[in-house]
Protein backbone atom coordinates (compact mmCIF):
# COMPACT_ATOMS: atom_id res chain seq x y z
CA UNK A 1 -45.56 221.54 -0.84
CA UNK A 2 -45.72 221.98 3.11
CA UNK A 3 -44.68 225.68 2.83
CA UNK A 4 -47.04 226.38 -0.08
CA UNK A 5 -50.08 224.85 2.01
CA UNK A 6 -48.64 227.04 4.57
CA UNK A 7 -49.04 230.22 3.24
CA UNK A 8 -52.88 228.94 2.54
CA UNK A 9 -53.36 227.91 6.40
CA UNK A 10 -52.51 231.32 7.36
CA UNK A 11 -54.55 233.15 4.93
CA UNK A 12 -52.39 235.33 3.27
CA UNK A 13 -54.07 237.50 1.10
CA UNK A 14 -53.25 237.50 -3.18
CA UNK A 15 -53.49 240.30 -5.19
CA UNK A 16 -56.96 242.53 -4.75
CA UNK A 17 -57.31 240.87 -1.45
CA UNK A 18 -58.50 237.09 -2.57
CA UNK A 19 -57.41 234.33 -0.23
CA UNK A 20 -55.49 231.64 -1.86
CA UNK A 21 -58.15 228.81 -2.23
CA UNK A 22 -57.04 225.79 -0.68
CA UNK A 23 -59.73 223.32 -2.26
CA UNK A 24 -57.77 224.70 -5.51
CA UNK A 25 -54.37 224.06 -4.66
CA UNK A 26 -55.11 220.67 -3.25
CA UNK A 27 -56.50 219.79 -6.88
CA UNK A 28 -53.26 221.60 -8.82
CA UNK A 29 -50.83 219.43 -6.15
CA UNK A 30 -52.94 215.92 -6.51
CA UNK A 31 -53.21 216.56 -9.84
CA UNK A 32 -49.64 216.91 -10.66
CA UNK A 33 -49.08 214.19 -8.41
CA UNK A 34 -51.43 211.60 -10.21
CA UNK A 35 -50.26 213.31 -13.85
CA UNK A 36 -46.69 212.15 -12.56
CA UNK A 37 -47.84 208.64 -11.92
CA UNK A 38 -49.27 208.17 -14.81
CA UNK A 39 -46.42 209.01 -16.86
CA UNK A 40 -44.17 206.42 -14.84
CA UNK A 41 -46.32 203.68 -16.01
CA UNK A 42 -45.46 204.76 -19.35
CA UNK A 43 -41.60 204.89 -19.17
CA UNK A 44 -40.31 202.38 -16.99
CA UNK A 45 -36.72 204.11 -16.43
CA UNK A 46 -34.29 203.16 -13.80
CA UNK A 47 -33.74 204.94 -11.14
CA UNK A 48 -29.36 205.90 -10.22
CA UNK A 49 -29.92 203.88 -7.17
CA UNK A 50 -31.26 200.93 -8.88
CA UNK A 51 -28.50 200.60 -12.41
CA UNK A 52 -26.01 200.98 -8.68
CA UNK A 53 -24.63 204.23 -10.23
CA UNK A 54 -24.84 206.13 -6.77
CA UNK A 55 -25.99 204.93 -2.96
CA UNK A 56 -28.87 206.24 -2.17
CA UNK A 57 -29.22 207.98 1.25
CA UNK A 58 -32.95 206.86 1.71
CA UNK A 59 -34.33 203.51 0.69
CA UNK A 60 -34.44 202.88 -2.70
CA UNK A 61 -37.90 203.55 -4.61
CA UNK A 62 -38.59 200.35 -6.47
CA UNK A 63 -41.15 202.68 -9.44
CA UNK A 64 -40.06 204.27 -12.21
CA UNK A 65 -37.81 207.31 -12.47
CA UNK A 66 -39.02 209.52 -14.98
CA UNK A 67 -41.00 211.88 -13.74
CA UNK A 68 -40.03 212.78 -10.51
CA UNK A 69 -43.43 213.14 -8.44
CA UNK A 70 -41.95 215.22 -5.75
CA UNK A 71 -41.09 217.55 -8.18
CA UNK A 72 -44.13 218.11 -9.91
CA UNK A 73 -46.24 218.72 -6.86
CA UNK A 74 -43.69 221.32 -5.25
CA UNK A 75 -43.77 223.28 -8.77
CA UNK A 76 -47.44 222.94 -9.44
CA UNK A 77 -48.12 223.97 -5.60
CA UNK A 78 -45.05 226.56 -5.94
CA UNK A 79 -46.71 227.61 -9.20
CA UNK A 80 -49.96 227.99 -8.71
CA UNK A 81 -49.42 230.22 -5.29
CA UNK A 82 -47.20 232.35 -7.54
CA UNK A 83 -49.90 233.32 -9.41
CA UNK A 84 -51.93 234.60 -7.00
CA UNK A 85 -48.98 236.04 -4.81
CA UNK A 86 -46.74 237.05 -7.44
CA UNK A 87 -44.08 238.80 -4.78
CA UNK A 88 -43.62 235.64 -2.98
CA UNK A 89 -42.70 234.19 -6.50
CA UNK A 90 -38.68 233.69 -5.98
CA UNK A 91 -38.87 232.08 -2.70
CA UNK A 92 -42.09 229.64 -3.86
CA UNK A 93 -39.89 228.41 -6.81
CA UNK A 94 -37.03 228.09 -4.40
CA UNK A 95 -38.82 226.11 -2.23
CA UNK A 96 -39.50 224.11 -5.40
CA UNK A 97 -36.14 224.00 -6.54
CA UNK A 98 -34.57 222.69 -3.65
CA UNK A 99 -37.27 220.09 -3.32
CA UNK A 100 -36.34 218.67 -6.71
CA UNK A 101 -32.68 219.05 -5.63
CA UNK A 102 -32.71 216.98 -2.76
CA UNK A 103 -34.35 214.15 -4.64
CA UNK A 104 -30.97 213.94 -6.85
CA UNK A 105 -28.69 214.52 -3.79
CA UNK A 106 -30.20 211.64 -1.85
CA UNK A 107 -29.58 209.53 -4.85
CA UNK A 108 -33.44 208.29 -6.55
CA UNK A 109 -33.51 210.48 -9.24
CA UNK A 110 -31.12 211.89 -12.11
CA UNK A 111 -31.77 215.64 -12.88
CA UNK A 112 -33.42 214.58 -15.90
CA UNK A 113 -36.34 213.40 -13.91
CA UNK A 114 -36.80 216.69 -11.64
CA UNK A 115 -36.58 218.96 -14.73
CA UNK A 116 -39.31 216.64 -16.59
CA UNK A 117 -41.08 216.79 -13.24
CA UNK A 118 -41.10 220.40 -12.62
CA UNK A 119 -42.14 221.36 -16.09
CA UNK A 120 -44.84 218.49 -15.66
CA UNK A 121 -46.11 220.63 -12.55
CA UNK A 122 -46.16 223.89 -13.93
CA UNK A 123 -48.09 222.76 -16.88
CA UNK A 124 -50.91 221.07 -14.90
CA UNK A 125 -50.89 224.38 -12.35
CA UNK A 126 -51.49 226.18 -15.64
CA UNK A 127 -54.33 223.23 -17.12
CA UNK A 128 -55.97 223.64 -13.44
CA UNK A 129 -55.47 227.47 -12.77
């Protein structure tokens, strides 16, 4: 999300010279965020570092796993300033990607939950687009 509110912060200009609109992408990136919330309160899964299938290298989140929040903000944020700036698309989604990948390399979430995550991003960047 940081490099996604960066590229609003220095006003780079999308496609037919409209600024990305950062009231906008603060409501795509909370939304996701509070969409992802929700949904743990539904599904109560266990995260790897809680079942002790892997040792987490941060502290161990005590919510649900499913979906990861991380995840969906950094592909609703990465998603939504794709739209508007579709030639910085690859390195948006990579910034995504690896986002979501470093929550199953420190251990707190399978890829399972990053996948359900991004997907649950894009879709409310789409909803709020």
């Amino acid at each position: 999300m940081p490099w996604a509110l960066l590229l609003v912060l220095l006003r780079v200009r999308a496609r037919g010279g409209n600024r990305l609109a950062l009231g906008r992408g603060l409501v795509v990136t909370i939304g996701s965020w509070a969409a992802a919330r929700a949904c743990k309160k539904l599904d109560r899964r266990r995260r790897p570092c809680q079942d002790g299938d892997s040792r987490p290298l941060i502290a161990c989140p005590k919510s649900s796993s499913l979906p990861s929040d991380e995840a969906a903000c950094a592909f609703a944020a990465a998603a939504y300033a794709a739209a508007r700036l579709p030639r910085l698309a690859v390195p948006l989604y990579l910034g995504a990607a690896f986002t979501a990948a470093s929550r199953v390399y420190v251990g707190v979430h399978d890829p399972s939950d990053v996948a359900a995550g991004a997907l649950l991003g894009v879709l409310v960047s789409d909803a709020f687009s």
